[in-house]
PDB file of N, CA and C in Angstrom:
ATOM      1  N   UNK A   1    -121.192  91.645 120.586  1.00  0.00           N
ATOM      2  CA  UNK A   1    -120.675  92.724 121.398  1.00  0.00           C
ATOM      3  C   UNK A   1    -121.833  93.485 122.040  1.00  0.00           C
ATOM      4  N   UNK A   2    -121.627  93.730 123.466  1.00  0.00           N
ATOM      5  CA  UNK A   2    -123.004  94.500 123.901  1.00  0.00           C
ATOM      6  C   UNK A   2    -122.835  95.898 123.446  1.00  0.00           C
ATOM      7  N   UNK A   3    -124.265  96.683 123.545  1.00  0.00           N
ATOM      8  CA  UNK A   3    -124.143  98.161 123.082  1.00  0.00           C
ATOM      9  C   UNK A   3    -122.934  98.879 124.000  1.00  0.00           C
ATOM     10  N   UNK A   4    -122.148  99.885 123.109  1.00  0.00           N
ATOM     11  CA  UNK A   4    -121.128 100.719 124.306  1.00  0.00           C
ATOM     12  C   UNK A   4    -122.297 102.272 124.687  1.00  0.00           C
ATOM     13  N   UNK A   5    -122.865 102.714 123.507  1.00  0.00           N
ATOM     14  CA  UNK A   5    -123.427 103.994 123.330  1.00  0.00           C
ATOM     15  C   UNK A   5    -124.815 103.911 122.934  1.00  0.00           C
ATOM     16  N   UNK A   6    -125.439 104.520 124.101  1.00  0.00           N
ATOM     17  CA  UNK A   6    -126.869 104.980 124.252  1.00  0.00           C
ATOM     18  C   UNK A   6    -127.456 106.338 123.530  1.00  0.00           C
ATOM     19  N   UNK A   7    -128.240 106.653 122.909  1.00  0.00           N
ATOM     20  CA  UNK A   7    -128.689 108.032 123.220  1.00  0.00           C
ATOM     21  C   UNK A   7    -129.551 108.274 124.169  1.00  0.00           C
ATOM     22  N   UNK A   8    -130.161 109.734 124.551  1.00  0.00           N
ATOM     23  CA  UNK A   8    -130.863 109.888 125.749  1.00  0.00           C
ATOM     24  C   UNK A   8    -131.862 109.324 125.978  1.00  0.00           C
ATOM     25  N   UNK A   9    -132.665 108.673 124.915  1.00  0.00           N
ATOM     26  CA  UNK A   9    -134.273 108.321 124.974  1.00  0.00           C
ATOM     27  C   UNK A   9    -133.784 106.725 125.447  1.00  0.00           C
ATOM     28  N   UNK A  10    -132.629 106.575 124.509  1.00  0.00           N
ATOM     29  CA  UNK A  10    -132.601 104.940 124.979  1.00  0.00           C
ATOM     30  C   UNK A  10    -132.239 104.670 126.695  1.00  0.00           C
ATOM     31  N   UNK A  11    -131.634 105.142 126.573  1.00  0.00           N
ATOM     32  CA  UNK A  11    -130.569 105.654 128.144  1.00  0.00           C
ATOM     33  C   UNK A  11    -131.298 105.415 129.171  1.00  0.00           C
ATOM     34  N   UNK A  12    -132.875 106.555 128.842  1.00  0.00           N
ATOM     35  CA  UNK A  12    -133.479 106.800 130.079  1.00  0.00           C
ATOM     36  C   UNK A  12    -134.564 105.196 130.095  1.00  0.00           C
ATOM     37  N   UNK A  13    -134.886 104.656 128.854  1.00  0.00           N
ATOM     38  CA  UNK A  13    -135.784 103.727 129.301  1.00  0.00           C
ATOM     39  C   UNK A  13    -134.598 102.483 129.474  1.00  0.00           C
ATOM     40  N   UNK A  14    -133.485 102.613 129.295  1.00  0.00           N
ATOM     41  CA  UNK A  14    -132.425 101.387 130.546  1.00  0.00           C
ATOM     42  C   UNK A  14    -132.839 101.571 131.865  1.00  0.00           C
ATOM     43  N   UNK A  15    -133.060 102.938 132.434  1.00  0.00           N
ATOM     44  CA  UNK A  15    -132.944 103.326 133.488  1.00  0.00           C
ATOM     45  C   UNK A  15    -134.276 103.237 134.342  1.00  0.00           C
ATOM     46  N   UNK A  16    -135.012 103.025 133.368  1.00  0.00           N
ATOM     47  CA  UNK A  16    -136.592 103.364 133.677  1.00  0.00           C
ATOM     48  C   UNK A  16    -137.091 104.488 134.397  1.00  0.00           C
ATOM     49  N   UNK A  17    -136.664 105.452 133.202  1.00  0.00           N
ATOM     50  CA  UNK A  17    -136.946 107.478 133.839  1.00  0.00           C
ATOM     51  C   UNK A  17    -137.441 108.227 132.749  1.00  0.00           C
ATOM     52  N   UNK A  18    -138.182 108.716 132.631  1.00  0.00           N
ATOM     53  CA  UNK A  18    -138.335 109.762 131.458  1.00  0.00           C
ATOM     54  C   UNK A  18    -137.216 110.086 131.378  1.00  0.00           C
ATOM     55  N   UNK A  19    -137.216 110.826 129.764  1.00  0.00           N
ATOM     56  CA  UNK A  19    -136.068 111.367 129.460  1.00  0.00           C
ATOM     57  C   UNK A  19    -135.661 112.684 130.044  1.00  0.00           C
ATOM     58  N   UNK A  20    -136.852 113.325 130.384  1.00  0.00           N
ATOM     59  CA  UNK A  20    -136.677 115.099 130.840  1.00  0.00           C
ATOM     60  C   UNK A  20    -136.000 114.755 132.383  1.00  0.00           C
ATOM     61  N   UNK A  21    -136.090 113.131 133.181  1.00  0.00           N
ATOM     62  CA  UNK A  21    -135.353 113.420 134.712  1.00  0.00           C
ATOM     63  C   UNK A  21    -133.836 112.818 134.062  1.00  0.00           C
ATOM     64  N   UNK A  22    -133.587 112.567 132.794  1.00  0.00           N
ATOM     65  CA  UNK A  22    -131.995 111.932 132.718  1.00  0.00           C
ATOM     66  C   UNK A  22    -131.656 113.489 132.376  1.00  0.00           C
ATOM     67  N   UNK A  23    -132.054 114.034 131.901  1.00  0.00           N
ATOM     68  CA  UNK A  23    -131.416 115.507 131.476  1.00  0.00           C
ATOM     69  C   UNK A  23    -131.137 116.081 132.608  1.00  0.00           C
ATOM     70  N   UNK A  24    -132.058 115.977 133.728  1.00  0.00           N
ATOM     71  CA  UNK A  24    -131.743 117.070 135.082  1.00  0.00           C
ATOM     72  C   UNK A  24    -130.678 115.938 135.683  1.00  0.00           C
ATOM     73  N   UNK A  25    -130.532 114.696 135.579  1.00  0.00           N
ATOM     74  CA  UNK A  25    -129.246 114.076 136.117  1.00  0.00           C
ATOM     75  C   UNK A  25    -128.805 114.369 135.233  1.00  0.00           C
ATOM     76  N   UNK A  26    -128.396 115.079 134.055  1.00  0.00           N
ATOM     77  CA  UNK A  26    -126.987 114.732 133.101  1.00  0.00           C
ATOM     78  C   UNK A  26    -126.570 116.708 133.605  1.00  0.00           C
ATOM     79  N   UNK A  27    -127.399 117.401 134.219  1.00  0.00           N
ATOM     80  CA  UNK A  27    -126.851 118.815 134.059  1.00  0.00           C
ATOM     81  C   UNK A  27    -127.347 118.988 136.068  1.00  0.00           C
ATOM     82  N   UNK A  28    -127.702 118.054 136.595  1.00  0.00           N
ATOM     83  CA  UNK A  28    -127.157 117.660 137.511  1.00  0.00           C
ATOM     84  C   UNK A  28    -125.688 117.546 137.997  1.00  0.00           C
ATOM     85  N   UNK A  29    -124.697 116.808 137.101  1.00  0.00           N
ATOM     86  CA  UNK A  29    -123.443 116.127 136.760  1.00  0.00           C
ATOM     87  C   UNK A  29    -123.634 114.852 137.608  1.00  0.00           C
ATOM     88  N   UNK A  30    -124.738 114.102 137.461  1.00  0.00           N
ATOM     89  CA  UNK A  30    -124.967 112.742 138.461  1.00  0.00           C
ATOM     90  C   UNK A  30    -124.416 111.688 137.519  1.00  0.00           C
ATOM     91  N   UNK A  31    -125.124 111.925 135.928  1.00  0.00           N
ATOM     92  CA  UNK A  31    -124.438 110.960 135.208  1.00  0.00           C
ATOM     93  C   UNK A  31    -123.737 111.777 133.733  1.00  0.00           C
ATOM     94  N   UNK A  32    -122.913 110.732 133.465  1.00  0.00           N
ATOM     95  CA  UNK A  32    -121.945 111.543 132.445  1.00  0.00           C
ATOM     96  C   UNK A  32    -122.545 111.325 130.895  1.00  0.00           C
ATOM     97  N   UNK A  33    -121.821 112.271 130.028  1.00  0.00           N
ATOM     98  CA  UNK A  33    -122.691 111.864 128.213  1.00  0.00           C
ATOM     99  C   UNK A  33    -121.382 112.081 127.842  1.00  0.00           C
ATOM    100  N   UNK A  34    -121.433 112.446 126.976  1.00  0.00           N
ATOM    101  CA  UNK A  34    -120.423 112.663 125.733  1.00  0.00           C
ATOM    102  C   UNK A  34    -121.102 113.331 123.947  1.00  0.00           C
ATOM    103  N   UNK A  35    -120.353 114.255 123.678  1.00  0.00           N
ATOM    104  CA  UNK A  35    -121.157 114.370 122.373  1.00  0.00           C
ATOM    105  C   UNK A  35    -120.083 113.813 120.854  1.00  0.00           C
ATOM    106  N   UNK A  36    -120.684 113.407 120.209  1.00  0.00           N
ATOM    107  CA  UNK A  36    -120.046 113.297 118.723  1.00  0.00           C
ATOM    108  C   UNK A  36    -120.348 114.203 118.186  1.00  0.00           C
ATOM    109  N   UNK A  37    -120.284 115.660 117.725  1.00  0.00           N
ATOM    110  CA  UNK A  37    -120.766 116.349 116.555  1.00  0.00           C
ATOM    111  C   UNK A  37    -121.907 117.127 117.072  1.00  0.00           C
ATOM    112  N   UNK A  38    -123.026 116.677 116.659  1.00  0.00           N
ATOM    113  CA  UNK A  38    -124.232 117.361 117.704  1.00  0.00           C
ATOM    114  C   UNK A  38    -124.922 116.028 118.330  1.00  0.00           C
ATOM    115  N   UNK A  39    -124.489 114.984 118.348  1.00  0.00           N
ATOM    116  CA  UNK A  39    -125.560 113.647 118.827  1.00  0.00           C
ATOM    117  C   UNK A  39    -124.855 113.970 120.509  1.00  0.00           C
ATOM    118  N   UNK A  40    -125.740 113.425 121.183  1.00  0.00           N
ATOM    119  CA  UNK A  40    -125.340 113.340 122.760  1.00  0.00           C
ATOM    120  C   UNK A  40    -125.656 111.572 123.148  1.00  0.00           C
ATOM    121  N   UNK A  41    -124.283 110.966 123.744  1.00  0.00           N
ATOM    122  CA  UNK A  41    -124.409 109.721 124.033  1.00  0.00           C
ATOM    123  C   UNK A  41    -124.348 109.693 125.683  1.00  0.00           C
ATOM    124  N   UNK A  42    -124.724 108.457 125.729  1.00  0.00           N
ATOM    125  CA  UNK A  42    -124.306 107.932 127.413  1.00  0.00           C
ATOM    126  C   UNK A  42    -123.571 106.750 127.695  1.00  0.00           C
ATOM    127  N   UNK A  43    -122.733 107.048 127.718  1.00  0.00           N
ATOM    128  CA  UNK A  43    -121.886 105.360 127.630  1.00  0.00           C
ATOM    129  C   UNK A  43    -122.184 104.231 128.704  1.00  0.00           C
ATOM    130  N   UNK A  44    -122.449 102.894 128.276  1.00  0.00           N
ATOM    131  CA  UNK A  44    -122.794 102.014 129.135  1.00  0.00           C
ATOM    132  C   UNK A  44    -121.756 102.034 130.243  1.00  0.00           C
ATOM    133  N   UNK A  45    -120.794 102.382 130.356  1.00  0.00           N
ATOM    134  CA  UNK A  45    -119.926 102.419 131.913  1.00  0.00           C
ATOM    135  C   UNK A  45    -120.770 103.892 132.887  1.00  0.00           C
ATOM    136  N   UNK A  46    -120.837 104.693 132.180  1.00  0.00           N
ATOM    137  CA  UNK A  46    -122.068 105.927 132.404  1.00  0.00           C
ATOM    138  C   UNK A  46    -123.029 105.351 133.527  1.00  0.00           C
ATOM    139  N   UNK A  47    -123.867 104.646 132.203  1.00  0.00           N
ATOM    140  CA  UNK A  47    -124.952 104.075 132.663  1.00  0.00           C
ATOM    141  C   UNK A  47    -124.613 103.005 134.660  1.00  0.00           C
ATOM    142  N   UNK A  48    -123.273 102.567 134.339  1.00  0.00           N
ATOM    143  CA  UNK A  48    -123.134 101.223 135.444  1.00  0.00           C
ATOM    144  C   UNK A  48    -123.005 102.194 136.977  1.00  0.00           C
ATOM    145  N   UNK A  49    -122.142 102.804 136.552  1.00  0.00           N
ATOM    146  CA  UNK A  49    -121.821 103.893 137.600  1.00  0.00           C
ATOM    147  C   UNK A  49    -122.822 104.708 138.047  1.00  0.00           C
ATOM    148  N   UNK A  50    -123.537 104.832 137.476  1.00  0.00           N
ATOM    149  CA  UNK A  50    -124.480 105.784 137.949  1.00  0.00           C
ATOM    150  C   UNK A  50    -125.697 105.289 139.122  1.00  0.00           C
ATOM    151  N   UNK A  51    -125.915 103.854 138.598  1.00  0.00           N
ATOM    152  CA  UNK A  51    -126.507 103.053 139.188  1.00  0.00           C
ATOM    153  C   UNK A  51    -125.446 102.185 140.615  1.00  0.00           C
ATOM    154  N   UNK A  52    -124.413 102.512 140.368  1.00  0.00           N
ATOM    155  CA  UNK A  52    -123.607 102.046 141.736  1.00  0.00           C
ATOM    156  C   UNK A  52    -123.438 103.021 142.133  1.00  0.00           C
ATOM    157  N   UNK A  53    -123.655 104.224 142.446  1.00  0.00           N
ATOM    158  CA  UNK A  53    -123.595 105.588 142.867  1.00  0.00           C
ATOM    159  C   UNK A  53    -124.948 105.316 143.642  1.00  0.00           C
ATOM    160  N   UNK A  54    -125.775 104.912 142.754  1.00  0.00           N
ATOM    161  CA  UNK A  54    -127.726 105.054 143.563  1.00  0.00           C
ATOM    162  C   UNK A  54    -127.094 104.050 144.899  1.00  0.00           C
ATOM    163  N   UNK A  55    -126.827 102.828 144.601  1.00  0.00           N
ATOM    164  CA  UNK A  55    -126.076 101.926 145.434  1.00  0.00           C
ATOM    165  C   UNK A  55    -125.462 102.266 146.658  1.00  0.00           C
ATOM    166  N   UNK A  56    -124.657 102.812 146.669  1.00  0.00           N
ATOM    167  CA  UNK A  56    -124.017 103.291 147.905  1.00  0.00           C
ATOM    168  C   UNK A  56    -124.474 103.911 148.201  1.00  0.00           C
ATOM    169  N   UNK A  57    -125.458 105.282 147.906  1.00  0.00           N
ATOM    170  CA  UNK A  57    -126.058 106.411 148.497  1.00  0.00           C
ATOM    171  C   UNK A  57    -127.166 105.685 148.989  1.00  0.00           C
ATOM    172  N   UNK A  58    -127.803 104.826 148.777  1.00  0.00           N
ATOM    173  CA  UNK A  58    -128.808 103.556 149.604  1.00  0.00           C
ATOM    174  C   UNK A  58    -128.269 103.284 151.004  1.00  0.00           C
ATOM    175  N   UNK A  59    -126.824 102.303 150.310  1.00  0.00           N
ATOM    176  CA  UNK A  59    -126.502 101.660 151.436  1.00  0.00           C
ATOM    177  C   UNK A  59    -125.814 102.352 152.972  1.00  0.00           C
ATOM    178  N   UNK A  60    -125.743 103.691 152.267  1.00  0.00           N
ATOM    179  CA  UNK A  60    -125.216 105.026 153.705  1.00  0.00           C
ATOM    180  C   UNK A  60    -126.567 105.516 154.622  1.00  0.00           C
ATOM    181  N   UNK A  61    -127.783 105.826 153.860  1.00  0.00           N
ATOM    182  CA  UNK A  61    -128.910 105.738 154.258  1.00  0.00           C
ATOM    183  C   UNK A  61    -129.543 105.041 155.324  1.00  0.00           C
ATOM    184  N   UNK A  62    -129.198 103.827 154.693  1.00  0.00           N
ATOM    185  CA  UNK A  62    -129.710 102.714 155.668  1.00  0.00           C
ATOM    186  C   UNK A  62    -128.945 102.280 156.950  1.00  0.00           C
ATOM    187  N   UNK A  63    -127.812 102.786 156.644  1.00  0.00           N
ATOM    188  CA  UNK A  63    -126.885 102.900 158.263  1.00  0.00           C
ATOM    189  C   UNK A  63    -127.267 103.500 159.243  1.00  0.00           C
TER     190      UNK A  63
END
C-alpha cells in the first residue's frame, strides 16, 4: 500500500522545499493538512493537488 500520510518534514522533502516554505503554503491555504491530536499530516491527495494546482497556474502563464 503506498503511504496515505506525510508529516511536514516528510511532505516538504516529496516536494523538494524546506519545511519553513510548506508552512507558508499550508497557512497560505495553497496546500491542505489535517491534524490527529497534536501531530499535523499532509495527505498524499494533498500532496497531488497541490502539484496540479502548480500545473495549471504554469500552463495559464504560458498562454
Amino acid at each position: 500500500m503506498d503511504k496515505l500520510l506525510y508529516r511536514p518534514k516528510e511532505a516538504a522533502a516529496v516536494l523538494g522545499i524546506g519545511r519553513a516554505t510548506l508552512y507558508d503554503l499550508l497557512h497560505a491555504g495553497k496546500l491542505r493538512s489535517i491534524k490527529d491530536g497534536g501531530m499535523r499530516f499532509i495527505t498524499a491527495d494533498a500532496l497531488r493537488d497541490y502539484v496540479r494546482d502548480l500545473e495549471e497556474r504554469c500552463g495559464q502563464d504560458v498562454a
